[in-house]
Structures are given as C-alpha cells and as structure tokens.
C-alpha atoms as a PDB file:
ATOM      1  CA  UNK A   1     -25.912  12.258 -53.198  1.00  0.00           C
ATOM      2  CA  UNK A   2     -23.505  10.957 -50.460  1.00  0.00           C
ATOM      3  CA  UNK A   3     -23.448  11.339 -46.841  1.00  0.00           C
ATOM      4  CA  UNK A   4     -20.711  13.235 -45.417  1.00  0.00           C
ATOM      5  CA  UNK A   5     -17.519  11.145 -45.203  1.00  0.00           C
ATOM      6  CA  UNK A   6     -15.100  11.065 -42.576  1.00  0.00           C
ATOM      7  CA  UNK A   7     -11.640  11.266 -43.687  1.00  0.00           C
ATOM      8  CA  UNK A   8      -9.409  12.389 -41.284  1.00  0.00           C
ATOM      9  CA  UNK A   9      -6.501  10.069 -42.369  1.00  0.00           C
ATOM     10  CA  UNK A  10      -3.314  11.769 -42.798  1.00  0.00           C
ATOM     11  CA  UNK A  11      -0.240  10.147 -44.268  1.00  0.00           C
ATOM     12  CA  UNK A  12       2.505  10.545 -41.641  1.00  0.00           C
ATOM     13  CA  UNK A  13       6.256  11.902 -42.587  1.00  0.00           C
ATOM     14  CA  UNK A  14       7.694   8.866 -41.672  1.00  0.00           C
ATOM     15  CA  UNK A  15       5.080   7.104 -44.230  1.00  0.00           C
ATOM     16  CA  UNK A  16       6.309   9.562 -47.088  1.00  0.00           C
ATOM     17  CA  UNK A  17       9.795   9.317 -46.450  1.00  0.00           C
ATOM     18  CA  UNK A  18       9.643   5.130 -46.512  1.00  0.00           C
ATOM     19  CA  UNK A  19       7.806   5.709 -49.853  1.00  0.00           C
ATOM     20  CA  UNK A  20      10.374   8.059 -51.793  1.00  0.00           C
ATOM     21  CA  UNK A  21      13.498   6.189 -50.266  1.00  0.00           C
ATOM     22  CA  UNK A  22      13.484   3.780 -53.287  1.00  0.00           C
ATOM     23  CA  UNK A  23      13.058   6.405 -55.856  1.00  0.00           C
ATOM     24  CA  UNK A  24      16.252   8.427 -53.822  1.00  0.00           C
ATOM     25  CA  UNK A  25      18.106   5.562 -53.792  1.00  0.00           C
ATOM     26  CA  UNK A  26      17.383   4.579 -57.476  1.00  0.00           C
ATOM     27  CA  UNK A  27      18.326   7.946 -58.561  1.00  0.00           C
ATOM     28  CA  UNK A  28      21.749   8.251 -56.338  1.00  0.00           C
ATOM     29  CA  UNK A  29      22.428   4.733 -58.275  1.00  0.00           C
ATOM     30  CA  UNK A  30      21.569   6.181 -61.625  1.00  0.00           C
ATOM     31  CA  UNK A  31      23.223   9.225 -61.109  1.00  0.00           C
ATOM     32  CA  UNK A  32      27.024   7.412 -59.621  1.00  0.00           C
ATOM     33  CA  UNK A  33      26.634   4.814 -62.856  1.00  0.00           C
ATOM     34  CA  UNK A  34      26.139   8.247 -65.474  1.00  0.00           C
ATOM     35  CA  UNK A  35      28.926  10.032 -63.858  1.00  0.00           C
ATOM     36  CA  UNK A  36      31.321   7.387 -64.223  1.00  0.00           C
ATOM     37  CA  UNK A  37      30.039   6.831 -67.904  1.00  0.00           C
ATOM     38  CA  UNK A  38      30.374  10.537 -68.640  1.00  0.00           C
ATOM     39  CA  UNK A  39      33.817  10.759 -67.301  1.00  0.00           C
ATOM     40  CA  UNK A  40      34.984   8.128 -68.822  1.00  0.00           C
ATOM     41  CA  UNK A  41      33.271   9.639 -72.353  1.00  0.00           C
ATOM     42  CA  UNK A  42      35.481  12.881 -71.821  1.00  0.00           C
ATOM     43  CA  UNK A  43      38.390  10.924 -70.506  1.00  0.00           C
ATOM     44  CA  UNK A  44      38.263   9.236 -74.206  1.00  0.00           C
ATOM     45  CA  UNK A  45      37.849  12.118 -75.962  1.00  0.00           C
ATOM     46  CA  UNK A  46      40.911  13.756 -74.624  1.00  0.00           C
ATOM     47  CA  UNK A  47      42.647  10.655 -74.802  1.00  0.00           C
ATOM     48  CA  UNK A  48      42.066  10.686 -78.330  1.00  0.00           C
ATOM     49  CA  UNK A  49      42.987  14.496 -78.590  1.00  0.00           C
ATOM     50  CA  UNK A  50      45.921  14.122 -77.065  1.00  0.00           C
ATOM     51  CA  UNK A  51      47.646  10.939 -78.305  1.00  0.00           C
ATOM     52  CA  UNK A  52      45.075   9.827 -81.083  1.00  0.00           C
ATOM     53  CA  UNK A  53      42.753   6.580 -80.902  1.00  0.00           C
ATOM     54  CA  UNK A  54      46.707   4.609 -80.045  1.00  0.00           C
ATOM     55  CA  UNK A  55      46.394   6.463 -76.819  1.00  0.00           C
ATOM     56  CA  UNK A  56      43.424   4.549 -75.722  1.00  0.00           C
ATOM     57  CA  UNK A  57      44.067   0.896 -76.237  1.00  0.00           C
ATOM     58  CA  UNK A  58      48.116   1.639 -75.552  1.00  0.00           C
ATOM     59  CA  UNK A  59      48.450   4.224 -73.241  1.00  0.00           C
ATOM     60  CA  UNK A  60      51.937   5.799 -73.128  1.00  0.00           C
ATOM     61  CA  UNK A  61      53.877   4.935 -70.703  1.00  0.00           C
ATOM     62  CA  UNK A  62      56.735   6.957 -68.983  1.00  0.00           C
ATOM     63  CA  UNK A  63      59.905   4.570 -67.546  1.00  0.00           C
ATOM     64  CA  UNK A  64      59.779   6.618 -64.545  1.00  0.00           C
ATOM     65  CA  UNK A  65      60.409   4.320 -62.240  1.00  0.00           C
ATOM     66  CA  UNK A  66      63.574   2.674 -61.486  1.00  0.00           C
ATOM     67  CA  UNK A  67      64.565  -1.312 -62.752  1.00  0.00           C
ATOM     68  CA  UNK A  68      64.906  -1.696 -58.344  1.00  0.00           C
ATOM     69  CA  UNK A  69      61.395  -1.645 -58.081  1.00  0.00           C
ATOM     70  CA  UNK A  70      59.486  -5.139 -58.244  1.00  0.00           C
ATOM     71  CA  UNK A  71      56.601  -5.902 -60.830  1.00  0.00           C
ATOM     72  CA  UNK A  72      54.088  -5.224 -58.415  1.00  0.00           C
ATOM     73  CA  UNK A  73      54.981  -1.866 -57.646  1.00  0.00           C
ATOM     74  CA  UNK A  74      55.493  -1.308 -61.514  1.00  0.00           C
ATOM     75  CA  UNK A  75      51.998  -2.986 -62.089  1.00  0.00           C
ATOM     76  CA  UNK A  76      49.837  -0.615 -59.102  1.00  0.00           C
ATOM     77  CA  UNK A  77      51.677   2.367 -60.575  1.00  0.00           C
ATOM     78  CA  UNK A  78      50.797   1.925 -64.032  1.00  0.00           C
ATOM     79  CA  UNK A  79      46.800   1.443 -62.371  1.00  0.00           C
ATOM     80  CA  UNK A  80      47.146   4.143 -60.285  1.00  0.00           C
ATOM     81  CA  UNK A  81      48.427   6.313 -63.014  1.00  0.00           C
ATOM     82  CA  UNK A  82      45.230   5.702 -65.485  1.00  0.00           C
ATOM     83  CA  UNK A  83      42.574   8.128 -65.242  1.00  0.00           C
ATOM     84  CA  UNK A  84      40.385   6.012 -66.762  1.00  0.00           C
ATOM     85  CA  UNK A  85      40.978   3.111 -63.709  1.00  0.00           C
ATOM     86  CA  UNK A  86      40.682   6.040 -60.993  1.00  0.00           C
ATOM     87  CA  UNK A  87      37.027   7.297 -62.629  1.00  0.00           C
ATOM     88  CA  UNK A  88      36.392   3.070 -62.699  1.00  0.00           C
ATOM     89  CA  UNK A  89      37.555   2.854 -59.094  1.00  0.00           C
ATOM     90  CA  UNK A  90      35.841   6.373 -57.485  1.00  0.00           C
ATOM     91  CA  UNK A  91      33.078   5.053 -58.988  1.00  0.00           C
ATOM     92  CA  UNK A  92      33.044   1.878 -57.636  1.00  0.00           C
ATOM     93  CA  UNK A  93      33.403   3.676 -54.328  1.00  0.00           C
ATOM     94  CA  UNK A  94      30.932   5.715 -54.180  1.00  0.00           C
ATOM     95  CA  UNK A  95      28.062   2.880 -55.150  1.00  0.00           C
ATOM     96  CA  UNK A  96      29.779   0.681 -52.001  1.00  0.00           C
ATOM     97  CA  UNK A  97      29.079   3.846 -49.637  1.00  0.00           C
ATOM     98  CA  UNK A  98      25.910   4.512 -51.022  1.00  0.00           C
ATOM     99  CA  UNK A  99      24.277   0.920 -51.036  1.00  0.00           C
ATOM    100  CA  UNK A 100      25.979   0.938 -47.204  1.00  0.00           C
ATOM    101  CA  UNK A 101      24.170   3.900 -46.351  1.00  0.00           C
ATOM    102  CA  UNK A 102      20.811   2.588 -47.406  1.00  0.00           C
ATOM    103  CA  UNK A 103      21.678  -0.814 -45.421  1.00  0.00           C
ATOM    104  CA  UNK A 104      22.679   0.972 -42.435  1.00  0.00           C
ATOM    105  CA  UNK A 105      20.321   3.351 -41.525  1.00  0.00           C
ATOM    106  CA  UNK A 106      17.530   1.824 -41.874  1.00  0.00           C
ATOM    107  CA  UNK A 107      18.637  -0.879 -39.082  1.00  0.00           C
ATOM    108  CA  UNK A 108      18.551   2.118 -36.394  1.00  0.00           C
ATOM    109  CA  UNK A 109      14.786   2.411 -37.165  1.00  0.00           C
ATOM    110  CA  UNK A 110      13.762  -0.953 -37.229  1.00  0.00           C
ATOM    111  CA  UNK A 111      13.426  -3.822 -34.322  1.00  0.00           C
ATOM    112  CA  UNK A 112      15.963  -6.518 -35.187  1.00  0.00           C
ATOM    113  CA  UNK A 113      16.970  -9.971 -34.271  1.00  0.00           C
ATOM    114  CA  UNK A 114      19.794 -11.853 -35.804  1.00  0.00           C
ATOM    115  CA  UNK A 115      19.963 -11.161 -39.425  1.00  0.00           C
ATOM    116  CA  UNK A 116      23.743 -11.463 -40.709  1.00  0.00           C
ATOM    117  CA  UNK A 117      25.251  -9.638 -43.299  1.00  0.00           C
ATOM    118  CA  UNK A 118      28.516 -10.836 -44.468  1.00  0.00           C
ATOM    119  CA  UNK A 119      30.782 -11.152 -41.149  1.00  0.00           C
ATOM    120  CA  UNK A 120      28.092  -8.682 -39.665  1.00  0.00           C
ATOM    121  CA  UNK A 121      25.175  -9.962 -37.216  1.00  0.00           C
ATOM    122  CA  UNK A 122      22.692  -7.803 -36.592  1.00  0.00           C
ATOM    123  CA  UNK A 123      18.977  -8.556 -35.064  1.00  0.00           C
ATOM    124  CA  UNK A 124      15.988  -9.290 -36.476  1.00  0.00           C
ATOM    125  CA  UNK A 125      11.924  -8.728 -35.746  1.00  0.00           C
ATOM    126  CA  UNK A 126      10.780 -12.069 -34.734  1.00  0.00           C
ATOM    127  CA  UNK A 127       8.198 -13.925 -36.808  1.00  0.00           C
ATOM    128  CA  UNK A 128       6.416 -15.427 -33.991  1.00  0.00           C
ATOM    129  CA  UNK A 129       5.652 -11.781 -32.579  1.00  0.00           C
ATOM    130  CA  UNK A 130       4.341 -10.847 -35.899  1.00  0.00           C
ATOM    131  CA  UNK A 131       2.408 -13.768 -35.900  1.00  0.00           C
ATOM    132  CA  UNK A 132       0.769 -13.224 -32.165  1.00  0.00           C
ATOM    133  CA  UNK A 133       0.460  -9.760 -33.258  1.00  0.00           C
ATOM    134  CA  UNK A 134      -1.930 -10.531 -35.792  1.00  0.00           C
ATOM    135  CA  UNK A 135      -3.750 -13.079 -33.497  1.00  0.00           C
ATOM    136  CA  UNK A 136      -4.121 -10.074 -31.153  1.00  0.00           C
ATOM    137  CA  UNK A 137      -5.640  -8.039 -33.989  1.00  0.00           C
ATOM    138  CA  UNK A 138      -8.032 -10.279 -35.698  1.00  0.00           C
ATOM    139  CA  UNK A 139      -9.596 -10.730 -31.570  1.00  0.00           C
ATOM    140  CA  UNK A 140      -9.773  -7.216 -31.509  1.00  0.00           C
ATOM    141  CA  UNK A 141     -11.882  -7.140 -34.651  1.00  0.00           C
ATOM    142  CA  UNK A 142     -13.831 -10.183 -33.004  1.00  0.00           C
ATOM    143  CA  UNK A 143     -14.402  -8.033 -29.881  1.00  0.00           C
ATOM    144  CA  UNK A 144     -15.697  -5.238 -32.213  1.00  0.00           C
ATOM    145  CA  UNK A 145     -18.058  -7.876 -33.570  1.00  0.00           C
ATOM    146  CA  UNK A 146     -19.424  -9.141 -30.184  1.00  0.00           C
ATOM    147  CA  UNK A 147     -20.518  -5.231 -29.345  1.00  0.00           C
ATOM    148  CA  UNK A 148     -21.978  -4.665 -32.387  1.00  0.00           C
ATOM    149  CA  UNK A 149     -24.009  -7.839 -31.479  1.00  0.00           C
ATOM    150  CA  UNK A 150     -24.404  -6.518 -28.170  1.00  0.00           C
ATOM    151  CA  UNK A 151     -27.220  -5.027 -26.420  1.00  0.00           C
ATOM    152  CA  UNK A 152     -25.764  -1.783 -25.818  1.00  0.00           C
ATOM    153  CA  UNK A 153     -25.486  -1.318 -29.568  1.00  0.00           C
ATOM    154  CA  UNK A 154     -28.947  -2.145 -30.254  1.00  0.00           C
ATOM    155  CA  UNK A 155     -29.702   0.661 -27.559  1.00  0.00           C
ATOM    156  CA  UNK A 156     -27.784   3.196 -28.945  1.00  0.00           C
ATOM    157  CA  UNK A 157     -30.137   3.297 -32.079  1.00  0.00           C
ATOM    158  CA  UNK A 158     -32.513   4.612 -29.690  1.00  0.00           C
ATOM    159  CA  UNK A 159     -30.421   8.283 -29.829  1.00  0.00           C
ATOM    160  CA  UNK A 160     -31.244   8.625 -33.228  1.00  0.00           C
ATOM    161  CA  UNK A 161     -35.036   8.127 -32.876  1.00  0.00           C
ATOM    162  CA  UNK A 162     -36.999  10.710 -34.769  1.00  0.00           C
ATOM    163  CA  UNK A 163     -40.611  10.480 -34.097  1.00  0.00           C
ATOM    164  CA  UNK A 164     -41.133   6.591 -34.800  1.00  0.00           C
ATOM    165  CA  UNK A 165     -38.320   6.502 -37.338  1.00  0.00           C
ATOM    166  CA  UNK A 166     -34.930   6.286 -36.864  1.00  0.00           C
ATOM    167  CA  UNK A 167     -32.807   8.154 -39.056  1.00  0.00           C
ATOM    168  CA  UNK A 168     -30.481   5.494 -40.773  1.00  0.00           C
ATOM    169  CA  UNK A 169     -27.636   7.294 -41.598  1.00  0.00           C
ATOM    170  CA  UNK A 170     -26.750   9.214 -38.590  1.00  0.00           C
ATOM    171  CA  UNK A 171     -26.422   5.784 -37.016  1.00  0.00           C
ATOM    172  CA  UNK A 172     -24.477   3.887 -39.652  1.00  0.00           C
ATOM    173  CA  UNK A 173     -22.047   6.876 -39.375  1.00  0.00           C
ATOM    174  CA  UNK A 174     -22.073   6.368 -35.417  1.00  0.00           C
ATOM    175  CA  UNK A 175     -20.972   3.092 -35.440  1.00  0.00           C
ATOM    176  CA  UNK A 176     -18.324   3.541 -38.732  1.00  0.00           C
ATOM    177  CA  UNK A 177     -16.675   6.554 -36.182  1.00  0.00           C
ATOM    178  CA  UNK A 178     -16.477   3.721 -33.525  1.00  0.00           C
ATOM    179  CA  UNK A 179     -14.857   0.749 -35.556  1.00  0.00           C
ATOM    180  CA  UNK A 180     -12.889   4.068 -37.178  1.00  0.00           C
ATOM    181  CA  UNK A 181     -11.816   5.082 -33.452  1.00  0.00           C
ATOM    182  CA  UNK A 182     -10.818   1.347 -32.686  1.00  0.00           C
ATOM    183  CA  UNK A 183      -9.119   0.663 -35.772  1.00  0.00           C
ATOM    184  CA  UNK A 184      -7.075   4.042 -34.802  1.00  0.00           C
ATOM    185  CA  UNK A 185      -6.271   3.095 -30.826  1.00  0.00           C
ATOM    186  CA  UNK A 186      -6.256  -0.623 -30.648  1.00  0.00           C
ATOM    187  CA  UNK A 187      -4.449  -1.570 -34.472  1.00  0.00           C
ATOM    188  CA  UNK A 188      -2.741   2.088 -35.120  1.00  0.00           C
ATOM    189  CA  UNK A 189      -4.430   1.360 -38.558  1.00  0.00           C
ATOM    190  CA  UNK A 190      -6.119   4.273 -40.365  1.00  0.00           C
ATOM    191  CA  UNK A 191      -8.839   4.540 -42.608  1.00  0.00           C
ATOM    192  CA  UNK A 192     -11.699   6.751 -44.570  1.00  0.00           C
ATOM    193  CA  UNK A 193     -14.773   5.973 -45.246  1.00  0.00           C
ATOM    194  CA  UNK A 194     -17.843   7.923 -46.886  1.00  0.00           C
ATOM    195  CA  UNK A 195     -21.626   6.297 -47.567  1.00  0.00           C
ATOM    196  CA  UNK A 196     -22.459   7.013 -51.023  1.00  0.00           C
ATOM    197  CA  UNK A 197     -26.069   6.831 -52.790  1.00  0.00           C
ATOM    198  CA  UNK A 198     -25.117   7.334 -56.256  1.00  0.00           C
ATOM    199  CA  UNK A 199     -22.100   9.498 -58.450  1.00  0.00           C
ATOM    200  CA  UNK A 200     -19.421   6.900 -57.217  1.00  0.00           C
ATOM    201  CA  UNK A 201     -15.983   7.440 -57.596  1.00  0.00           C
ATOM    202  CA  UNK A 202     -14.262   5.967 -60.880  1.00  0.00           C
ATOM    203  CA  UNK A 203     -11.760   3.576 -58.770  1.00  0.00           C
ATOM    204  CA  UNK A 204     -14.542   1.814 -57.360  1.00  0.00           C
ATOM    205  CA  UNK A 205     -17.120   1.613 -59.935  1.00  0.00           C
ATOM    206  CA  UNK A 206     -15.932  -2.014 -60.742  1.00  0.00           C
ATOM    207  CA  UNK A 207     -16.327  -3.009 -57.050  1.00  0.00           C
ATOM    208  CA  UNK A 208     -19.341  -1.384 -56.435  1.00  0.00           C
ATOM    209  CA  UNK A 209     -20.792  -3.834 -59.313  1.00  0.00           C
ATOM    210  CA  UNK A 210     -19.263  -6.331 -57.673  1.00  0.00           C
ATOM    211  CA  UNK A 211     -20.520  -6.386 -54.320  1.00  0.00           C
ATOM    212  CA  UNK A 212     -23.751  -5.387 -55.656  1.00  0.00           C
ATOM    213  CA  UNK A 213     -23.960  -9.055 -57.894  1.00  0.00           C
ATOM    214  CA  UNK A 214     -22.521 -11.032 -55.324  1.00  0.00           C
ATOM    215  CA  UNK A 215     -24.639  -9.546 -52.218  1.00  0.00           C
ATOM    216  CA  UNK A 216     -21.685  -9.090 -50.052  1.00  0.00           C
ATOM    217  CA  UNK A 217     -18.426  -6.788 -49.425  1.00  0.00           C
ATOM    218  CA  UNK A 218     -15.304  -6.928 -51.712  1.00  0.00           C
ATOM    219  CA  UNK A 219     -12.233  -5.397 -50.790  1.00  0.00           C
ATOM    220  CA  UNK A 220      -9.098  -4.623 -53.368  1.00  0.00           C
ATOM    221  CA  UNK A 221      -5.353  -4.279 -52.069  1.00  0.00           C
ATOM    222  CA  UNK A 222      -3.106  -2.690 -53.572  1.00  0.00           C
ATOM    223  CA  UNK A 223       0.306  -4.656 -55.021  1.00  0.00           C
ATOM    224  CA  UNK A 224       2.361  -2.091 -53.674  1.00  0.00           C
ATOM    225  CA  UNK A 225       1.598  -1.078 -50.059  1.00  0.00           C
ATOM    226  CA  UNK A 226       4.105   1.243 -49.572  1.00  0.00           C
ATOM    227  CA  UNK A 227       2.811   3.281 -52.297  1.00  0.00           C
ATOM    228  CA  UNK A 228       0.846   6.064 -50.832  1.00  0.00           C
ATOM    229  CA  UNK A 229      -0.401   7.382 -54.189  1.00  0.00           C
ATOM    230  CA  UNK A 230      -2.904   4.607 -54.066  1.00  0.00           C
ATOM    231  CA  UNK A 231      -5.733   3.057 -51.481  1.00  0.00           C
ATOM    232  CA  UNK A 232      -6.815  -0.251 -50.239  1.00  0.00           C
ATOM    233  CA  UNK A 233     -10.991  -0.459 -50.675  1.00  0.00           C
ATOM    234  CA  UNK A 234     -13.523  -2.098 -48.813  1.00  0.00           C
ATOM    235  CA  UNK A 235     -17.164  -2.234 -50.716  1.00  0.00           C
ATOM    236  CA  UNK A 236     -20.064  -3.169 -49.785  1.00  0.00           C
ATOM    237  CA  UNK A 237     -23.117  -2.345 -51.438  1.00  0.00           C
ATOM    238  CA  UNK A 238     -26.732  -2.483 -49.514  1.00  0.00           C
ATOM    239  CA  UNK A 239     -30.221  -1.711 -49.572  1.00  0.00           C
ATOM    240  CA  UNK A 240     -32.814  -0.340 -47.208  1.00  0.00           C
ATOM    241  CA  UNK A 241     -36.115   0.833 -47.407  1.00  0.00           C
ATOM    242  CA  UNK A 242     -35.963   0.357 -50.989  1.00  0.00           C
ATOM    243  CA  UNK A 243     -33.161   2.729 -51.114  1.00  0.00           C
ATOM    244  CA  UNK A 244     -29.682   1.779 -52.412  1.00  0.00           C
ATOM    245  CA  UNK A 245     -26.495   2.625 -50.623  1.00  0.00           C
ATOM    246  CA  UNK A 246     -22.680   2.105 -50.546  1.00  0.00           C
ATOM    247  CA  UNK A 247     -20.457   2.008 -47.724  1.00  0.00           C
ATOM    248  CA  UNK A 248     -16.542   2.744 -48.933  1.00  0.00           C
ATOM    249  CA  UNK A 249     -13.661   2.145 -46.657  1.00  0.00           C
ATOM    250  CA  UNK A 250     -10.532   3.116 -48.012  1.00  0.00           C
ATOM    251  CA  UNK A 251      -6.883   3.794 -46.125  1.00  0.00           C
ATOM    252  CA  UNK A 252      -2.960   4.258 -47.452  1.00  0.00           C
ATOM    253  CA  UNK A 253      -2.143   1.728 -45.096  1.00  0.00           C
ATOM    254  CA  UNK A 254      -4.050  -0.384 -43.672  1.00  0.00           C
ATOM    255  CA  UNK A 255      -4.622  -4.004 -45.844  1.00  0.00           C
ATOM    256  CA  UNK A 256      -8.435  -4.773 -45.185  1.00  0.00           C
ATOM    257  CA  UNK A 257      -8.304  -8.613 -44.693  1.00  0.00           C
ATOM    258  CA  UNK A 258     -11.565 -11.438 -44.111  1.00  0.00           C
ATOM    259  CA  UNK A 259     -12.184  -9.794 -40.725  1.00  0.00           C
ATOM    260  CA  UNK A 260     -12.895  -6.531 -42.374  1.00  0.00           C
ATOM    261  CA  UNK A 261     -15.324  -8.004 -44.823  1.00  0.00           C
ATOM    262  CA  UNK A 262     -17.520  -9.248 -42.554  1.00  0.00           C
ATOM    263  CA  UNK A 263     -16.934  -6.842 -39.696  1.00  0.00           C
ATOM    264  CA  UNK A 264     -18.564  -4.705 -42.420  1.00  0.00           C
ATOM    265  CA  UNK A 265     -21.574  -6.973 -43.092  1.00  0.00           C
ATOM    266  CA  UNK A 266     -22.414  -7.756 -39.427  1.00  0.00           C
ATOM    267  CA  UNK A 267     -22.577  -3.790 -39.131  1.00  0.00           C
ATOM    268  CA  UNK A 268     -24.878  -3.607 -41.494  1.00  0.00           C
ATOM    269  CA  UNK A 269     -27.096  -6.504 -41.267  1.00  0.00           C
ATOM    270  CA  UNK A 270     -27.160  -5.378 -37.329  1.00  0.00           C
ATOM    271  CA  UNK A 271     -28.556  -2.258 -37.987  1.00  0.00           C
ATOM    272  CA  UNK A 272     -30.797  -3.211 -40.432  1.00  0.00           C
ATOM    273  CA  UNK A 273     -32.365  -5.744 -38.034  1.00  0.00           C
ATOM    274  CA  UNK A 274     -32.478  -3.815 -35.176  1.00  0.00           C
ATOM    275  CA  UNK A 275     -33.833  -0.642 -36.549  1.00  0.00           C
ATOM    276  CA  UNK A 276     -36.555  -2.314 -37.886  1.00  0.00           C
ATOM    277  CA  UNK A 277     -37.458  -4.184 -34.328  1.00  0.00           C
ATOM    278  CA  UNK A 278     -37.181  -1.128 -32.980  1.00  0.00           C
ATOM    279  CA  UNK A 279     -39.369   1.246 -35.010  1.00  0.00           C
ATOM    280  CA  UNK A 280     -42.208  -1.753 -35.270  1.00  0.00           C
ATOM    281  CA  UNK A 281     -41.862  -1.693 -30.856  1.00  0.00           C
ATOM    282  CA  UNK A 282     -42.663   2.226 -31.314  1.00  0.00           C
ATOM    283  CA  UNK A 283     -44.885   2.344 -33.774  1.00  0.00           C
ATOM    284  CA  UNK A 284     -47.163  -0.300 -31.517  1.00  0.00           C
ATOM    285  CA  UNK A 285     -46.509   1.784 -28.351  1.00  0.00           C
ATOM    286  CA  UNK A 286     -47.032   4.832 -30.151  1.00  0.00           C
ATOM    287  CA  UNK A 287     -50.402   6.966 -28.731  1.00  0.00           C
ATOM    288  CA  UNK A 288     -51.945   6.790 -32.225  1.00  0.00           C
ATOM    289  CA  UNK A 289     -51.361   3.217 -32.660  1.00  0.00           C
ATOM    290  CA  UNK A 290     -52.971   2.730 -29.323  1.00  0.00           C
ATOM    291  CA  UNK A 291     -55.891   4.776 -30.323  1.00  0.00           C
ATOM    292  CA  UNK A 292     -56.402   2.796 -33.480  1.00  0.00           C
ATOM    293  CA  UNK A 293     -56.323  -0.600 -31.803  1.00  0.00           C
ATOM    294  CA  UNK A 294     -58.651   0.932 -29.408  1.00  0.00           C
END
C-alpha cells in the first residue's frame, strides 16, 4: 500500500541531448578511426593485387617529374601521390573537425569567463558565483525550514481535521507539494516523491533498511549525474501511530545534499509533534470530552 505519489518531473530536451552527446561523439570517433582502418585494409589488398606484397613496403615510383624540381617538391609529391598517406591524412582531418565541433558549440550554450585554448581565450563561469549560488540555495532550504517551524504550518494541519483526528497523510503530502513547489521556483531543481507503507521498490530496499537502523534519512547520488537513466534518493523511514511509513524523494537531477536530509526530518518530526498537540487540544474541547469531565 502506498499513497499516491507525485511525479510530475519530466526530463527536459536539453537534459537528453547533454546526456547522449558523449555517446554521439564517441561513436563519430569510433566510426572516423574504422573508416580509416578499413580503407587502409582495402588499400592493402589492392596494393597487393596489383604489384604483390613489394608494392606495399616499396611502392613504385614513376620519374615523372623533372631533375629541375628540388627535393622538397619531389618529397610532397611522392606523399601526395600515396593513397595510403591521403586515407592517413583525411582521416586525420576529419577527427580535428569533429573534436572542434564538440569544443565549439558547446561554448555558445554555456556562460564563460576566460578559459584559453591554445592561442584562443574564451570566458569562463566564475567559481565565486557558483559558490554564492549555493549559499543562496542552502538559505532557501533554511527559509523552508523556519516555515515549517512556523506557526502558520502548525495551522494548516487544522484543514485536514477529520472529526478529532487529523488525517496524516493528506498533510504530509501538503507540505511535500510545497517544498516540491519551492524546490521547482526558487532552485529550478526537480524531484518525485511517493510515501510508501510496504512493497518498496528494489533500488531502495537497501536504503530503506538503512534509514530504518539508523533512525534518520539517507540519501544515495548517483556517480554519474548526467545520466538520466538513473535517480538520486532521499529515504527516510518513520513511524506513527504504530504504523510504519517511507517517504522517497527521488529526481534525474537534482543531488540531494545535508540540507535535504534534514529538511526531510524537521518535516516529519514537525508534523508528528504538532498533530498530536493538536488532536489532544480537540479531543479536550471536544463536547463529549466535556460531558465526561462533567
């Protein structure tokens, strides 16, 4: 049994086209470097046809050109001439444009600030941005951690009252769509996330025991982040009311970090705390509690 996940993350086009641009460029490598072998293979083999194996370690040579002409014209003719040093040559040209290509383009797309290439200078993203970038993030997720402490959270429990109970669920899925939301505006990071009660999935089986023996959320990155065949999980397992639960966060993207972990936790221990207070302030203002201390 699970509660109803949210995931409404999408992988973008740009996101699959920085994945497969190794495997393209890979493959246009592979494929120059087994032309060029192949060429040269039939070059050989009519080589051999043509003027036996002699052909191939002394290829003939016709005196076509006059005595006038200086040794280095004599010596670019006679590489000009081979096929075998054109195939080595159109080869070698081919791998230059195509490494360029993949070096070029991907400089239009990116924000630069001096990064030199050879004789060329081109711009590359400053480090100290990155670095107050992340500053702004992690406050954002402290922000997100002061409203969750907040009074306004504890009063929003108060939508999902049922009779003197509070239905748990509805409002741990509340809050998840507002860090969810925030995560999405605030960070442009992404993510999924579905409460689970038992059947987990097989990735997270191992982190589900985890969190479960050490009492507190465990998150797994993947090596790779640019792989979008794989996730990034954030686990925690908790109880309530003597009922076990799971809370899975899980995105292409987005590399849950410290912040996440306990973002998580507060959440939960929140909640927990509050929906108890609560439904002990009901149940004592409730008529038939008033009638029985009566």
């Amino acid at each position: 049994m699970s509660v109803p996940e949210n995931n409404n993350q999408r992988r973008t086009l740009w996101q699959w086209i920085h994945f497969i641009t190794p495997y393209i460029y890979s493959t246009g490598i592979v494929v120059i470097i087994g032309w060029m072998l192949c060429a040269s293979v039939i070059n050989g083999i009519e080589t051999v046809k043509s003027q036996s194996w002699r052909g191939i370690f002394l290829p003939a040579t016709e005196n076509s050109h006059s005595d006038s002409q200086s040794w280095v014209n004599v010596i670019a003719h006679a590489i000009i001439d081979s096929n075998l040093n054109n195939i080595i040559f159109r080869g070698l040209f081919l791998l230059i444009i195509w490494v360029l290509l993949f070096l070029i383009i991907p400089v239009a797309f990116t924000r630069l600030k001096r990064f030199k290439l050879f004789n060329f200078e081109f711009e590359v993203e400053d480090k100290e941005q990155a670095a107050i970038q992340t500053v702004e993030i992690n406050g954002g997720k402290a922000k997100l951690m002061a409203y969750l402490s907040s009074d306004d959270a504890a009063g929003k429990l108060f939508d999902f009252l049922e009779g003197t109970v509070i239905n748990y669920q509805e409002a741990l899925l509340y809050f998840l769509d507002e860090i969810q939301l925030g995560y999405r505006q605030h960070f442009n990071a992404s993510f999924s996330y579905m409460v689970v009660k038992d059947g987990y999935p097989e990735q997270i089986e191992d982190l589900v025991e985890e969190s479960r023996e050490l009492g507190e959320a465990v998150l797994k990155n993947k090596t790779d982040n640019d792989n979008l065949l794989k996730k990034n999980y954030l686990v925690y397992y908790f109880c309530f009311e003597n009922y076990n639960f799971t809370t899975v966060l899980s995105s292409y993207q987005h590399q849950f970090d410290i912040f996440d972990k306990y973002l998580i936790e507060l959440l939960h221990n929140i909640i927990n705390k509050n929906v108890e207070n609560i439904e002990n302030i009901v149940a004592l203002t409730s008529p038939d509690e008033e009638e029985e201390l009566a």
